[in-house]
N, C-alpha and C. Protein backbone atom coordinates (compact mmCIF):
# COMPACT_ATOMS: atom_id res chain seq x y z
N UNK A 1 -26.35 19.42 -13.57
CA UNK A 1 -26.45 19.87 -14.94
C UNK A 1 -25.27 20.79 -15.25
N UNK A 2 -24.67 20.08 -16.02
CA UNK A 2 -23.20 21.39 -16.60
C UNK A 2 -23.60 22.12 -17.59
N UNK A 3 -23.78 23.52 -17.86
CA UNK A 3 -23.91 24.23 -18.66
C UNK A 3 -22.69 24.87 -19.26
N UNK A 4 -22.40 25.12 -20.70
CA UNK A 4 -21.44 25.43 -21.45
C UNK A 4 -21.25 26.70 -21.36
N UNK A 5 -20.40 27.73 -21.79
CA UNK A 5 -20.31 29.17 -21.35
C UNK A 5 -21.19 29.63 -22.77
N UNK A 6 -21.24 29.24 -23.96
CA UNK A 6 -22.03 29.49 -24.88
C UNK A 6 -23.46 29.38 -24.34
N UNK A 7 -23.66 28.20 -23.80
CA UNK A 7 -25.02 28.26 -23.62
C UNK A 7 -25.68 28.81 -22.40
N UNK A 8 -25.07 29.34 -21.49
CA UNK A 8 -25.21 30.03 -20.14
C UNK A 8 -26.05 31.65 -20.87
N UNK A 9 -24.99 31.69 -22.12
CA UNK A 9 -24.97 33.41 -22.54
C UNK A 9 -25.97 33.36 -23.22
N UNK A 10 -26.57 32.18 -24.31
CA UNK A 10 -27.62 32.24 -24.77
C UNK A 10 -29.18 32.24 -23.94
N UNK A 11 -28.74 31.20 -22.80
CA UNK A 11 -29.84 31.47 -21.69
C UNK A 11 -30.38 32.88 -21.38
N UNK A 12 -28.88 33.44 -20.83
CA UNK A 12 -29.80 34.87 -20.10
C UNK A 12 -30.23 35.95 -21.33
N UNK A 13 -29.96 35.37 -22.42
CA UNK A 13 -30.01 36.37 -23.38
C UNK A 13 -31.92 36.46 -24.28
N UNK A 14 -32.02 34.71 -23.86
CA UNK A 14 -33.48 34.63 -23.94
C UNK A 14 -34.44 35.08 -23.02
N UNK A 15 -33.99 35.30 -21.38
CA UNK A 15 -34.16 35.52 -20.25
C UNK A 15 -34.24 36.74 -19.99
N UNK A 16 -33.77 37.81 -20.94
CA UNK A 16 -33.37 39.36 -20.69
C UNK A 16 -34.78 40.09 -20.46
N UNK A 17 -35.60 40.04 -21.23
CA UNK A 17 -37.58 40.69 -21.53
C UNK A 17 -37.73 40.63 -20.33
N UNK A 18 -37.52 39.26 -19.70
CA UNK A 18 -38.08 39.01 -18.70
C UNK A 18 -37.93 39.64 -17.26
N UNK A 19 -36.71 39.53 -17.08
CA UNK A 19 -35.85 40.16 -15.97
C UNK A 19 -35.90 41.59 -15.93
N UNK A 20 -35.54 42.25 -17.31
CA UNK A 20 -35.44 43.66 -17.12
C UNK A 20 -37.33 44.49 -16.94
N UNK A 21 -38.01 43.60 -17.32
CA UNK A 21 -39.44 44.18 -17.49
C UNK A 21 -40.05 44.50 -15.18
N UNK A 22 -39.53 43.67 -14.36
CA UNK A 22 -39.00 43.79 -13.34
C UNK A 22 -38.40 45.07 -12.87
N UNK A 23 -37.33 45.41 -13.57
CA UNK A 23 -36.48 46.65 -13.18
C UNK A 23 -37.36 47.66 -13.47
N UNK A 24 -38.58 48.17 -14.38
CA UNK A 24 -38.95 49.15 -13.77
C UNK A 24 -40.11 49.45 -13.11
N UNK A 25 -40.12 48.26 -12.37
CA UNK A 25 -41.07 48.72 -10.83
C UNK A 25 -40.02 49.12 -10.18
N UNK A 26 -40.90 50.40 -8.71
CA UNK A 26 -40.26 50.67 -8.05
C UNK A 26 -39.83 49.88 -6.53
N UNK A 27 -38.79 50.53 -5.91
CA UNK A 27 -38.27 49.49 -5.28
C UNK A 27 -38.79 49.74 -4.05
N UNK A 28 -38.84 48.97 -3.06
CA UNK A 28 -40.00 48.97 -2.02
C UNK A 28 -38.44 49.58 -0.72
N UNK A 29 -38.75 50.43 0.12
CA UNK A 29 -37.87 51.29 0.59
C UNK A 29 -36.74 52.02 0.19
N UNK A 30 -36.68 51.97 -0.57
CA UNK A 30 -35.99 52.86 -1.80
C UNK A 30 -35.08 54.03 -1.27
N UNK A 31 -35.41 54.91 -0.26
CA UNK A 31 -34.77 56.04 0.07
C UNK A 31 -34.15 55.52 1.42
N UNK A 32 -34.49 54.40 2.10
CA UNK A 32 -33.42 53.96 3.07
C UNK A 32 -32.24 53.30 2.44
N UNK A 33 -32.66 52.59 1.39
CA UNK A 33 -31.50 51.86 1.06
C UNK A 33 -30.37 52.66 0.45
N UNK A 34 -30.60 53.80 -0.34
CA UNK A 34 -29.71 55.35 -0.80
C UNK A 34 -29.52 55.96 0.19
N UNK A 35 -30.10 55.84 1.59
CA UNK A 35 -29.52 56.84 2.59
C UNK A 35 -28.12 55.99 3.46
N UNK A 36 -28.50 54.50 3.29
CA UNK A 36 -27.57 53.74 3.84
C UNK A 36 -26.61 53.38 3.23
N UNK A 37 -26.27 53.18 1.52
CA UNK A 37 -25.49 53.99 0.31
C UNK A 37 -24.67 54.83 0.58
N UNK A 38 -25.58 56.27 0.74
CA UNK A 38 -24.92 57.32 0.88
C UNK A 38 -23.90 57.21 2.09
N UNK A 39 -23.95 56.58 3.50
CA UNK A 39 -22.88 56.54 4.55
C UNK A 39 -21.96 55.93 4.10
N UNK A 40 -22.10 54.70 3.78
CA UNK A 40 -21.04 53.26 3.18
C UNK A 40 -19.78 54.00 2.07
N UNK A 41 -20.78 54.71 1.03
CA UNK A 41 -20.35 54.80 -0.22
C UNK A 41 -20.39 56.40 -0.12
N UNK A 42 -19.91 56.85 0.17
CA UNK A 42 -20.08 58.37 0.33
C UNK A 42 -19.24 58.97 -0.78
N UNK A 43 -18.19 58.67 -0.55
CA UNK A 43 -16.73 59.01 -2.10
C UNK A 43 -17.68 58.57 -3.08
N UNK A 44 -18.26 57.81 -3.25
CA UNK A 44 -18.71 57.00 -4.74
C UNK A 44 -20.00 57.12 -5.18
N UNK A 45 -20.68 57.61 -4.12
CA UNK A 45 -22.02 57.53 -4.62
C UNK A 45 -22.64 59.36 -5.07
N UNK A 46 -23.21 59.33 -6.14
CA UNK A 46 -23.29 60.91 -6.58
C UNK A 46 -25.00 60.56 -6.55
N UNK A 47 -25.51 61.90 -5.74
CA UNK A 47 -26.72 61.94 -5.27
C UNK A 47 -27.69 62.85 -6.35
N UNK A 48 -26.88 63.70 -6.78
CA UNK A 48 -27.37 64.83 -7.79
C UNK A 48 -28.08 63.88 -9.25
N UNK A 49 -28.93 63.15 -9.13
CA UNK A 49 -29.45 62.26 -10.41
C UNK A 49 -30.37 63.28 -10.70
């Protein structure tokens, strides 16, 4: 199936409710994955939220 770049954008755009309603559950180990962040990404990652 070839999808057009118009219609790719209209897809996720109908798709958005859906996906983002997802983002705010919380995330299941959550403080390992920011502690393993924090080593990797240390310059980049700002902890003070």
């Amino acid at each position: 199936m070839i999808v057009s770049g118009s219609s790719a954008a209209n897809l996720l755009y109908l798709v958005q409710p859906d996906l983002t309603a997802k983002w705010q559950k919380a995330m299941h180990n959550w403080n390992r994955i920011l502690a393993q962040q924090a080593i990797v990404y240390d310059d980049r990652l700002r902890l003070d939220l």
